[in-house]
C-alpha atoms as a PDB file:
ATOM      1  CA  UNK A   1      25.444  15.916 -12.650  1.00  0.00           C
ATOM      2  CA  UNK A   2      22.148  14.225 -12.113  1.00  0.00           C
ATOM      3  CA  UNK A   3      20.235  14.078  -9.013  1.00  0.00           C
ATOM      4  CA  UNK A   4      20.138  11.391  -6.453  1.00  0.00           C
ATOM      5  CA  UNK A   5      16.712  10.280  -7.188  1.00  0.00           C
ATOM      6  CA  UNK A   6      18.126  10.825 -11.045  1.00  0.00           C
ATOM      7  CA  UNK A   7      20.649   8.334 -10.484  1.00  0.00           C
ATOM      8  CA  UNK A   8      18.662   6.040  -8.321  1.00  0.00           C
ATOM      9  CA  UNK A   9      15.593   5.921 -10.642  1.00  0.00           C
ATOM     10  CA  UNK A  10      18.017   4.823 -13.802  1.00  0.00           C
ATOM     11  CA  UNK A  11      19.869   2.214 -11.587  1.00  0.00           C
ATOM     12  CA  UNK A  12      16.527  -0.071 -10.975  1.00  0.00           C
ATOM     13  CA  UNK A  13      15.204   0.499 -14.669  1.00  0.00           C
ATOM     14  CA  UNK A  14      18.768  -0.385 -15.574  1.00  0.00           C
ATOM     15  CA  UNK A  15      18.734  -3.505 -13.451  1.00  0.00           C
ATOM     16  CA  UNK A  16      14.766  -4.382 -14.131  1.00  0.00           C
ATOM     17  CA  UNK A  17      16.095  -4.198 -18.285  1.00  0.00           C
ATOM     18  CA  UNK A  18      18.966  -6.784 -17.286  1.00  0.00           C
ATOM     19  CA  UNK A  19      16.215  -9.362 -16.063  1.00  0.00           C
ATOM     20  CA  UNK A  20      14.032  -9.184 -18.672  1.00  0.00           C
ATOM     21  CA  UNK A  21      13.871  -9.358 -22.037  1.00  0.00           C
ATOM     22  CA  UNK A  22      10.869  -6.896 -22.014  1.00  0.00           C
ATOM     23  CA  UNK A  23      11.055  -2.805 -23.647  1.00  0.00           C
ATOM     24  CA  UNK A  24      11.914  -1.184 -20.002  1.00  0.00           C
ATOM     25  CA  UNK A  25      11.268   2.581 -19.986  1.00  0.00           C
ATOM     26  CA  UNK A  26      10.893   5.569 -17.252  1.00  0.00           C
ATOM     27  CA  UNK A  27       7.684   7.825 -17.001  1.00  0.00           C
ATOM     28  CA  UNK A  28       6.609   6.967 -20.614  1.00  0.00           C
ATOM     29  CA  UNK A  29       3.724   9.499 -21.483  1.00  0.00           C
ATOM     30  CA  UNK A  30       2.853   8.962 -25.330  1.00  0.00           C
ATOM     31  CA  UNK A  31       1.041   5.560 -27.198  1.00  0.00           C
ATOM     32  CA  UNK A  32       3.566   2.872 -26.533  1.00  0.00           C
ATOM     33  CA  UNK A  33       3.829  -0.143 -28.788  1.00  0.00           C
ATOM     34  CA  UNK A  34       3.583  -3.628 -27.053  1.00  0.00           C
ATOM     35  CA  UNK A  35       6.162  -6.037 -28.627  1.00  0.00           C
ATOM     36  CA  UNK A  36       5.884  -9.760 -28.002  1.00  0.00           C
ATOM     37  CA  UNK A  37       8.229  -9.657 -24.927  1.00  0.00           C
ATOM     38  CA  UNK A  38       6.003  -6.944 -22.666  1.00  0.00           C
ATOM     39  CA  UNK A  39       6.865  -3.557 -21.899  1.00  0.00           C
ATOM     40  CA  UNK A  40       7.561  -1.642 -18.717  1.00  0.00           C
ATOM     41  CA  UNK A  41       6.900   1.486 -17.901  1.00  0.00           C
ATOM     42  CA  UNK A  42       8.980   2.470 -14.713  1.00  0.00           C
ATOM     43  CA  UNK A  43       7.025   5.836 -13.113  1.00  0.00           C
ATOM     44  CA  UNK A  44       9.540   7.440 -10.424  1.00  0.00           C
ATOM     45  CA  UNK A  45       6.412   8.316  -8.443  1.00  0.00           C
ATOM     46  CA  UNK A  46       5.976  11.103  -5.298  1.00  0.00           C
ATOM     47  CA  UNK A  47       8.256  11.177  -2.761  1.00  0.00           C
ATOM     48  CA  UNK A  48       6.424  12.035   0.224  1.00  0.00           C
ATOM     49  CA  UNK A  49       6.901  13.740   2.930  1.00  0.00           C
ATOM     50  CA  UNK A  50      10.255  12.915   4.824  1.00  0.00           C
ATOM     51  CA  UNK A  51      11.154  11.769   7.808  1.00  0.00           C
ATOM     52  CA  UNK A  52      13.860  14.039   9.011  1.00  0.00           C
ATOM     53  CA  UNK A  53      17.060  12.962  11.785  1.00  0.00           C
ATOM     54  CA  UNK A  54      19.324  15.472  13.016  1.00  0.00           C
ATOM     55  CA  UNK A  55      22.947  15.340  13.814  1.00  0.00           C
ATOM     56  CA  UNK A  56      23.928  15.038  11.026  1.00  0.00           C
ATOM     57  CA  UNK A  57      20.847  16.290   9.243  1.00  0.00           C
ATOM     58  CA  UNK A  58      18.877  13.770   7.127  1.00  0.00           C
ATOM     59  CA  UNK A  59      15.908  13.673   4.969  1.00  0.00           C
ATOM     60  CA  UNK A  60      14.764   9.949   4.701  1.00  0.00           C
ATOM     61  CA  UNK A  61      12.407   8.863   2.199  1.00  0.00           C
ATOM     62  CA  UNK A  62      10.397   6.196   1.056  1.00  0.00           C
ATOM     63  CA  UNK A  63       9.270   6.911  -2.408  1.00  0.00           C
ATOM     64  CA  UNK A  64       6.754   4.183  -4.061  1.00  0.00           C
ATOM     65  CA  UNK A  65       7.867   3.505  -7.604  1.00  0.00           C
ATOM     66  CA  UNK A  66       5.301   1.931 -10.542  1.00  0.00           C
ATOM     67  CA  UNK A  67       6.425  -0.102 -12.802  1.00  0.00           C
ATOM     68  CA  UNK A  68       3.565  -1.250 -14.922  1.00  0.00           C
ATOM     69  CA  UNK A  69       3.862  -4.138 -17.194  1.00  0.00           C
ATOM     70  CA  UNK A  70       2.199  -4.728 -20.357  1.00  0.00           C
ATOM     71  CA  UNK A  71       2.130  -7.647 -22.236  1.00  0.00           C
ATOM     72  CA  UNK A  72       0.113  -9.249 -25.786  1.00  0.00           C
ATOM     73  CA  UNK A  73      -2.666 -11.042 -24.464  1.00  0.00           C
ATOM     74  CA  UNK A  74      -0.843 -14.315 -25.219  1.00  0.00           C
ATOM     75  CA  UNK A  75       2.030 -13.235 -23.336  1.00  0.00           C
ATOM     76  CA  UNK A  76       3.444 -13.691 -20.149  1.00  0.00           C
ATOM     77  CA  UNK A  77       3.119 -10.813 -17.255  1.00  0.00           C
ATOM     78  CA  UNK A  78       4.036 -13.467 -14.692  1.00  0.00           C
ATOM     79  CA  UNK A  79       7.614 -14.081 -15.861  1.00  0.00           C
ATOM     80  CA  UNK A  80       7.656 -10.403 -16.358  1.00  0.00           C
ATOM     81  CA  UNK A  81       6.955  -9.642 -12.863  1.00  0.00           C
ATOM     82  CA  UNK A  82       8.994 -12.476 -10.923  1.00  0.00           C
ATOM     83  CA  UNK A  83      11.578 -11.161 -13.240  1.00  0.00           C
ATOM     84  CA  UNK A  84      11.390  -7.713 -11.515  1.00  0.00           C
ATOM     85  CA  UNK A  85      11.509  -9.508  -8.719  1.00  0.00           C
ATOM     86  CA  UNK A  86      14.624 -11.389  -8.448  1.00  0.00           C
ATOM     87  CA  UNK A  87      16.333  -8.280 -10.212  1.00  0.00           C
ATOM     88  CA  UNK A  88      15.495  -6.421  -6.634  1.00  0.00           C
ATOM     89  CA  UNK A  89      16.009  -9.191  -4.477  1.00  0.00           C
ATOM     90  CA  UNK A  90      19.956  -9.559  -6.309  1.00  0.00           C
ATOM     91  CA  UNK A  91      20.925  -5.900  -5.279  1.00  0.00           C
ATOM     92  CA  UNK A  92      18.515  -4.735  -2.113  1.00  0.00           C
ATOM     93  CA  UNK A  93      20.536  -1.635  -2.490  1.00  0.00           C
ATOM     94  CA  UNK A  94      20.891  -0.753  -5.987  1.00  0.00           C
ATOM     95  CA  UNK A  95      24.907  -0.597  -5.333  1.00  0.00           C
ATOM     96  CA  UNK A  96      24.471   1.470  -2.397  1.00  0.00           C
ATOM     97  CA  UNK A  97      22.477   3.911  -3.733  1.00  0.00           C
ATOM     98  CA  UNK A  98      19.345   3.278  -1.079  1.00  0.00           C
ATOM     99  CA  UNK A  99      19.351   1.573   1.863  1.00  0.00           C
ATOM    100  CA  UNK A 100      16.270  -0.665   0.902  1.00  0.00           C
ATOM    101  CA  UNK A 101      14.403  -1.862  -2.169  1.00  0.00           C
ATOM    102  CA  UNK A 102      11.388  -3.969  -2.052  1.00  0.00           C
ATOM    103  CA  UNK A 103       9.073  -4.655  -4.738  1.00  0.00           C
ATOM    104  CA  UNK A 104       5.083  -5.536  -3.635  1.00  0.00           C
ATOM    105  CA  UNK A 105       2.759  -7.760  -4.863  1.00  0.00           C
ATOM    106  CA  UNK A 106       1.258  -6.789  -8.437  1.00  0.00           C
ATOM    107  CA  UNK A 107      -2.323  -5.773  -9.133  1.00  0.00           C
ATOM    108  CA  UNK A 108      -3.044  -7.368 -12.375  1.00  0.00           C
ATOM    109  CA  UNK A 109      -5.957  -7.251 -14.999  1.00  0.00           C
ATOM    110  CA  UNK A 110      -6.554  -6.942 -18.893  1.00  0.00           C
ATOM    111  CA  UNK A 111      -6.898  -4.339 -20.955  1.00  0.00           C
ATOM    112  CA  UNK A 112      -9.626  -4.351 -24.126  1.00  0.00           C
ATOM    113  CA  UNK A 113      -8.498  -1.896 -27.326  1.00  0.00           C
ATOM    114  CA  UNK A 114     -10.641  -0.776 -30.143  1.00  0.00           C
ATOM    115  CA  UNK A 115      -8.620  -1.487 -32.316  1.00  0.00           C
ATOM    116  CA  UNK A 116      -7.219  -4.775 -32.060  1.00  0.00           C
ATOM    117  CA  UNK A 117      -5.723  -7.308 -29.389  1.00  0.00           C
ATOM    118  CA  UNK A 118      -6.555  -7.763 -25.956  1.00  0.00           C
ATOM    119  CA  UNK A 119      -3.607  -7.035 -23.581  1.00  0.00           C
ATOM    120  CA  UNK A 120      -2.011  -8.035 -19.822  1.00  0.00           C
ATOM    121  CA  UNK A 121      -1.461  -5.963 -17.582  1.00  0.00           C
ATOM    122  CA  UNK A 122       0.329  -5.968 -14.519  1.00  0.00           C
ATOM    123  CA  UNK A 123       1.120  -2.956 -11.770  1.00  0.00           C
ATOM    124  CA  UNK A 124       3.914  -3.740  -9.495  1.00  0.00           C
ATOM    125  CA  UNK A 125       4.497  -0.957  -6.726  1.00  0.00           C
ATOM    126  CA  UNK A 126       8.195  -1.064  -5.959  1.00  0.00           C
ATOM    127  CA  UNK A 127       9.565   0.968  -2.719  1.00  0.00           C
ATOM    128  CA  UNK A 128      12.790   2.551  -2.367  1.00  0.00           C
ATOM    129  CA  UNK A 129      14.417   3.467   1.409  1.00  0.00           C
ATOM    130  CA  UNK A 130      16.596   6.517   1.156  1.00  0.00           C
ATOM    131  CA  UNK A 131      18.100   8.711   2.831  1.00  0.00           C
ATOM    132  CA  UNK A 132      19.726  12.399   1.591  1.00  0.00           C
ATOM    133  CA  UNK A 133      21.502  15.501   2.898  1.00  0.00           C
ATOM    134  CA  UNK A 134      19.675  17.988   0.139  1.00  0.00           C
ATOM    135  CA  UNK A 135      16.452  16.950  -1.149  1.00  0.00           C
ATOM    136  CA  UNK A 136      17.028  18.535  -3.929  1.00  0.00           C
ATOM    137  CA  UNK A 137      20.520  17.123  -4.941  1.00  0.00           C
END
């Protein structure tokens, strides 16, 4: 059975693939190849130190996800990005797996290769609200 943040991480790169027509993939660590729609590499990123509530006991988190977008120099990390955007805004919750998702506003810049094309880039800093019994579970 996979953990919460397991199941939580593969609901928003499941609904960030539904929006766009872009390559979406999680914590991506080898040479990636840039099709004409983009690619997105979702990073799960740290989750911080807690906030704990007792009674019952709680471990609340807000964990800062990074998706970053690449697209062909010619291509379009705007669309890409207001596409991850309305994907959160439709389900704030992922289904009722957090209590809050928010994406932030993108840092964006190009990228120069050796070997060929210029490419788009776009980092987009997405926050999850959640709360869990067992941090490790």
């Amino acid at each position: 059975m996979p953990s919460r943040v397991e199941t939580i991480m593969e609901a928003l790169r499941a609904a960030i693939a539904d929006a766009t027509p872009a390559e979406v993939v999680r914590n991506e660590a080898q040479e990636i190849r840039v099709e004409v729609h983009g690619f997105i590499n979702l990073r799960d990123g740290e989750p911080g130190d807690p906030e704990v509530s007792f009674s019952p006991l709680l471990y609340h988190y807000e964990r800062v996800a990074m998706a970053e977008v690449i697209a062909p120099i010619d291509g379009d990390t705007d669309a890409i990005t207001v596409a991850i955007g309305a994907a959160i805004v439709a389900n704030r919750t992922l289904g009722g797996l957090v209590d809050w998702v928010e994406a932030q506003a993108a840092e964006t810049g190009d990228i120069e290769t050796q070997e060929g094309p210029t490419f788009q880039v776009a980092m987009v800093p997405i926050r999850l609200h959640y709360a869990t019994s067992d941090p490790l579970a």
